[in-house]
PDB file of N, CA and C in Angstrom:
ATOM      1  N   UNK A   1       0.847  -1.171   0.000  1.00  0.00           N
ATOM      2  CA  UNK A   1       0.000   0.000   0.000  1.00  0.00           C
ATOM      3  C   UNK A   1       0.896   1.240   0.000  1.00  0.00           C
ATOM      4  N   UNK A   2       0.280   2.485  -0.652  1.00  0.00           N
ATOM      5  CA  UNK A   2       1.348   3.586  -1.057  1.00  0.00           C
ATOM      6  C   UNK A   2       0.123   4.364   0.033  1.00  0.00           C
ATOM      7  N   UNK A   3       1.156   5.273   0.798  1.00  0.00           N
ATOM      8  CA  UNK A   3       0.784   6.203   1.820  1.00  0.00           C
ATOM      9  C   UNK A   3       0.795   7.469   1.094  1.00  0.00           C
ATOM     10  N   UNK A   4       0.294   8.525   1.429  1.00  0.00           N
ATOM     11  CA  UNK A   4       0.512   9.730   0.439  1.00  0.00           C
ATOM     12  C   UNK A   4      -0.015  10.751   1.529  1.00  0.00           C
ATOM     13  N   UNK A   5       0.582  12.225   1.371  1.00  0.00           N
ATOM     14  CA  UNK A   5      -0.256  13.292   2.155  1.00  0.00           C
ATOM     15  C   UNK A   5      -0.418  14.180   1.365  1.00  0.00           C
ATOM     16  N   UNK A   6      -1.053  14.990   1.956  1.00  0.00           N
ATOM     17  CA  UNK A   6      -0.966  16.818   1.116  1.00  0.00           C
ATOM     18  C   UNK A   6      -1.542  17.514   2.026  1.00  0.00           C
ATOM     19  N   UNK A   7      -1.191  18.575   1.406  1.00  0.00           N
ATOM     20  CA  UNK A   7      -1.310  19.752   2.634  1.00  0.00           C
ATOM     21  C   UNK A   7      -1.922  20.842   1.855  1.00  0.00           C
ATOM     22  N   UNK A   8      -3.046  21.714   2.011  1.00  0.00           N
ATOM     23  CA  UNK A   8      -3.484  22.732   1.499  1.00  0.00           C
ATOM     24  C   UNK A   8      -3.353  24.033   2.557  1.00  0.00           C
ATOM     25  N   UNK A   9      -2.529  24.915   1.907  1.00  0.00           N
ATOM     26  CA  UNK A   9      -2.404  25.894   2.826  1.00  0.00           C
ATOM     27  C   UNK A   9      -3.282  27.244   2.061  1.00  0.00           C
ATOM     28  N   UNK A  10      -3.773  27.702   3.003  1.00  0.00           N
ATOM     29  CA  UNK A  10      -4.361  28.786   2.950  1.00  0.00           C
ATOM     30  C   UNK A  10      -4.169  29.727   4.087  1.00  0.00           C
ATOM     31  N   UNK A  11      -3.728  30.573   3.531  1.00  0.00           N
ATOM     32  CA  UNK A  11      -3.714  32.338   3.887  1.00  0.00           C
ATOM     33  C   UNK A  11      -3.788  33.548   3.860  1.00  0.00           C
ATOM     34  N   UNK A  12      -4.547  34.369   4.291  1.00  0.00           N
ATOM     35  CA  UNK A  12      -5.200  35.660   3.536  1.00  0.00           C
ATOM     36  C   UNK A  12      -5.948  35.452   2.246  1.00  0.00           C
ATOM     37  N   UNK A  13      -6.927  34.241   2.023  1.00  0.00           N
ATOM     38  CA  UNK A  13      -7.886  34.060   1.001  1.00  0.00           C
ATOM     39  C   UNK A  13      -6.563  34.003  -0.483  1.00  0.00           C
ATOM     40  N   UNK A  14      -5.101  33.078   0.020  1.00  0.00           N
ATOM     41  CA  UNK A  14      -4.872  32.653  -0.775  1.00  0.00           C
ATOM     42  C   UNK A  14      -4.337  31.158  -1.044  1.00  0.00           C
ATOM     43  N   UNK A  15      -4.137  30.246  -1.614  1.00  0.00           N
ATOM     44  CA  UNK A  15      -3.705  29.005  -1.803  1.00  0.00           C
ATOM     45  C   UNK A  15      -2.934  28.171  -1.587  1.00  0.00           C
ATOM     46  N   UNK A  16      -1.667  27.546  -1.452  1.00  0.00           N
ATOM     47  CA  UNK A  16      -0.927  27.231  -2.084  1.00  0.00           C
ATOM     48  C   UNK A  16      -0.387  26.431  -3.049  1.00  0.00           C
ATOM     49  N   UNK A  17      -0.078  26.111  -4.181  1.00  0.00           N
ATOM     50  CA  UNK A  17      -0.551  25.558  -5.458  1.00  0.00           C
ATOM     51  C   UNK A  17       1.647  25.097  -6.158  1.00  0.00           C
ATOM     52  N   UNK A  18       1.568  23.961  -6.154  1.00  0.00           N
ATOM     53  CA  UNK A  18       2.701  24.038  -6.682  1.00  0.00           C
ATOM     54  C   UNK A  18       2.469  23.268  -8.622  1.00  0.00           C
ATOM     55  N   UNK A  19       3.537  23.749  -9.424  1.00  0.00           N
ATOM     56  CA  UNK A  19       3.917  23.539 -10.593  1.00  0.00           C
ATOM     57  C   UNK A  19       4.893  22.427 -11.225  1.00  0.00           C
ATOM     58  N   UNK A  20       4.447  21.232 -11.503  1.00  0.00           N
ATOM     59  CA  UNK A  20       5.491  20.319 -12.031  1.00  0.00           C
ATOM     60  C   UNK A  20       6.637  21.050 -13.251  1.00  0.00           C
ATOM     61  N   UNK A  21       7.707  20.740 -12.291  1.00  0.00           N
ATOM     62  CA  UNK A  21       8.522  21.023 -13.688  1.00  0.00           C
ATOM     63  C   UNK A  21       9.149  20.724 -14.864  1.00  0.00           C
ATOM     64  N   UNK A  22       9.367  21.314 -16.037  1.00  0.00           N
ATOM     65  CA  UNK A  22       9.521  20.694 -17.250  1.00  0.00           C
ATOM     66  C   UNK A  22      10.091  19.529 -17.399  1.00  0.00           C
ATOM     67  N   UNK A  23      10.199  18.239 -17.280  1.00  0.00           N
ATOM     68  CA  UNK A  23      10.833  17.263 -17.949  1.00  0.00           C
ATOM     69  C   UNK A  23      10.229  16.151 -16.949  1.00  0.00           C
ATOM     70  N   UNK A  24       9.367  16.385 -16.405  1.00  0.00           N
ATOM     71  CA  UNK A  24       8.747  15.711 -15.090  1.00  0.00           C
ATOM     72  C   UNK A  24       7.465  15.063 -15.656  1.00  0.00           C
ATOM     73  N   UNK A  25       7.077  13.519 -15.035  1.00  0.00           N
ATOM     74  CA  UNK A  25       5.725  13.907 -15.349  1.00  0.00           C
ATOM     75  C   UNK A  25       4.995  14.645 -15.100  1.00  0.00           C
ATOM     76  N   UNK A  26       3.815  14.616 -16.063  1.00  0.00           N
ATOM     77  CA  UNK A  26       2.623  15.623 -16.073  1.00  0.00           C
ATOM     78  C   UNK A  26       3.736  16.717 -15.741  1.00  0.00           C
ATOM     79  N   UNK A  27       4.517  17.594 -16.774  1.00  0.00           N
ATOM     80  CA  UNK A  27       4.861  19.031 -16.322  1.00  0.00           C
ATOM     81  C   UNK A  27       4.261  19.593 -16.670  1.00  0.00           C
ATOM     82  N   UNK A  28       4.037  20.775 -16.255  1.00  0.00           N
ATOM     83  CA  UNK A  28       3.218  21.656 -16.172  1.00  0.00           C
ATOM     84  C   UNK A  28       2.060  22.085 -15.480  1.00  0.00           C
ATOM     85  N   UNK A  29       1.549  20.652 -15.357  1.00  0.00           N
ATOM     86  CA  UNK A  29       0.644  20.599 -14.322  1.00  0.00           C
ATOM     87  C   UNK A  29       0.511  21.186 -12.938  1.00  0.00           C
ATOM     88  N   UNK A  30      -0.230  21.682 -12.410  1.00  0.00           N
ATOM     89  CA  UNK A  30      -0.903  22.230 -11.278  1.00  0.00           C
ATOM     90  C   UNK A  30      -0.946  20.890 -10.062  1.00  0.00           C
ATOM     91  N   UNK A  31      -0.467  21.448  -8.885  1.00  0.00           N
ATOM     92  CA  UNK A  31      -0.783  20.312  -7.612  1.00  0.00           C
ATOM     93  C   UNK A  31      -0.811  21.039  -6.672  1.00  0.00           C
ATOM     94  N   UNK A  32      -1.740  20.571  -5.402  1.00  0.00           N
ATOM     95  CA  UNK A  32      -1.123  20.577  -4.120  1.00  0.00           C
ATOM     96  C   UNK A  32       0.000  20.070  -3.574  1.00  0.00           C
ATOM     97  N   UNK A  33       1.076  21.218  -2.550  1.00  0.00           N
ATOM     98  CA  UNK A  33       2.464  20.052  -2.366  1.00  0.00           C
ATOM     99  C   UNK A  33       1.886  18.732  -1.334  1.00  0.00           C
ATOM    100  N   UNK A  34       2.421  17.800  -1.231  1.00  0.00           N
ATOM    101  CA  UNK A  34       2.595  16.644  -0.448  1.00  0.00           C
ATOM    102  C   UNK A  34       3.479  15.363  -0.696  1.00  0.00           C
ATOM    103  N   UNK A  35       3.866  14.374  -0.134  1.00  0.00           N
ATOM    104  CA  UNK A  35       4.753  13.632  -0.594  1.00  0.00           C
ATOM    105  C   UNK A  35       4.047  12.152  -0.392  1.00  0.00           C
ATOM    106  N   UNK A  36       5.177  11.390  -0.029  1.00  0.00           N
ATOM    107  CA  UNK A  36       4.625   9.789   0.257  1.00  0.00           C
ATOM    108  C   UNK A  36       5.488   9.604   2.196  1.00  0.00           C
ATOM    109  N   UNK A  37       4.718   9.184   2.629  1.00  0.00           N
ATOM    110  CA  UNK A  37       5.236   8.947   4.121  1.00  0.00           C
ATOM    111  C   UNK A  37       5.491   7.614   4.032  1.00  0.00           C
TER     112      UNK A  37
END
């Protein structure tokens, strides 16, 4: 079984939103950060 988290931060009615980067899967793509525990 794969464990996974994420974290949505919000502050002052704003987001936080991270960006895969180019050569990555899905780059470009839009995520919440989180990892695998």
């Amino acid at each position: 079984m794969l464990e996974v988290v994420c974290a949505i931060i919000l502050r002052e009615h704003e987001i936080l939103l991270c960006q895969r980067a180019p050569g990555q899967h899905l780059a470009g793509s839009w995520e919440f950060p989180g990892g695998k525990v």
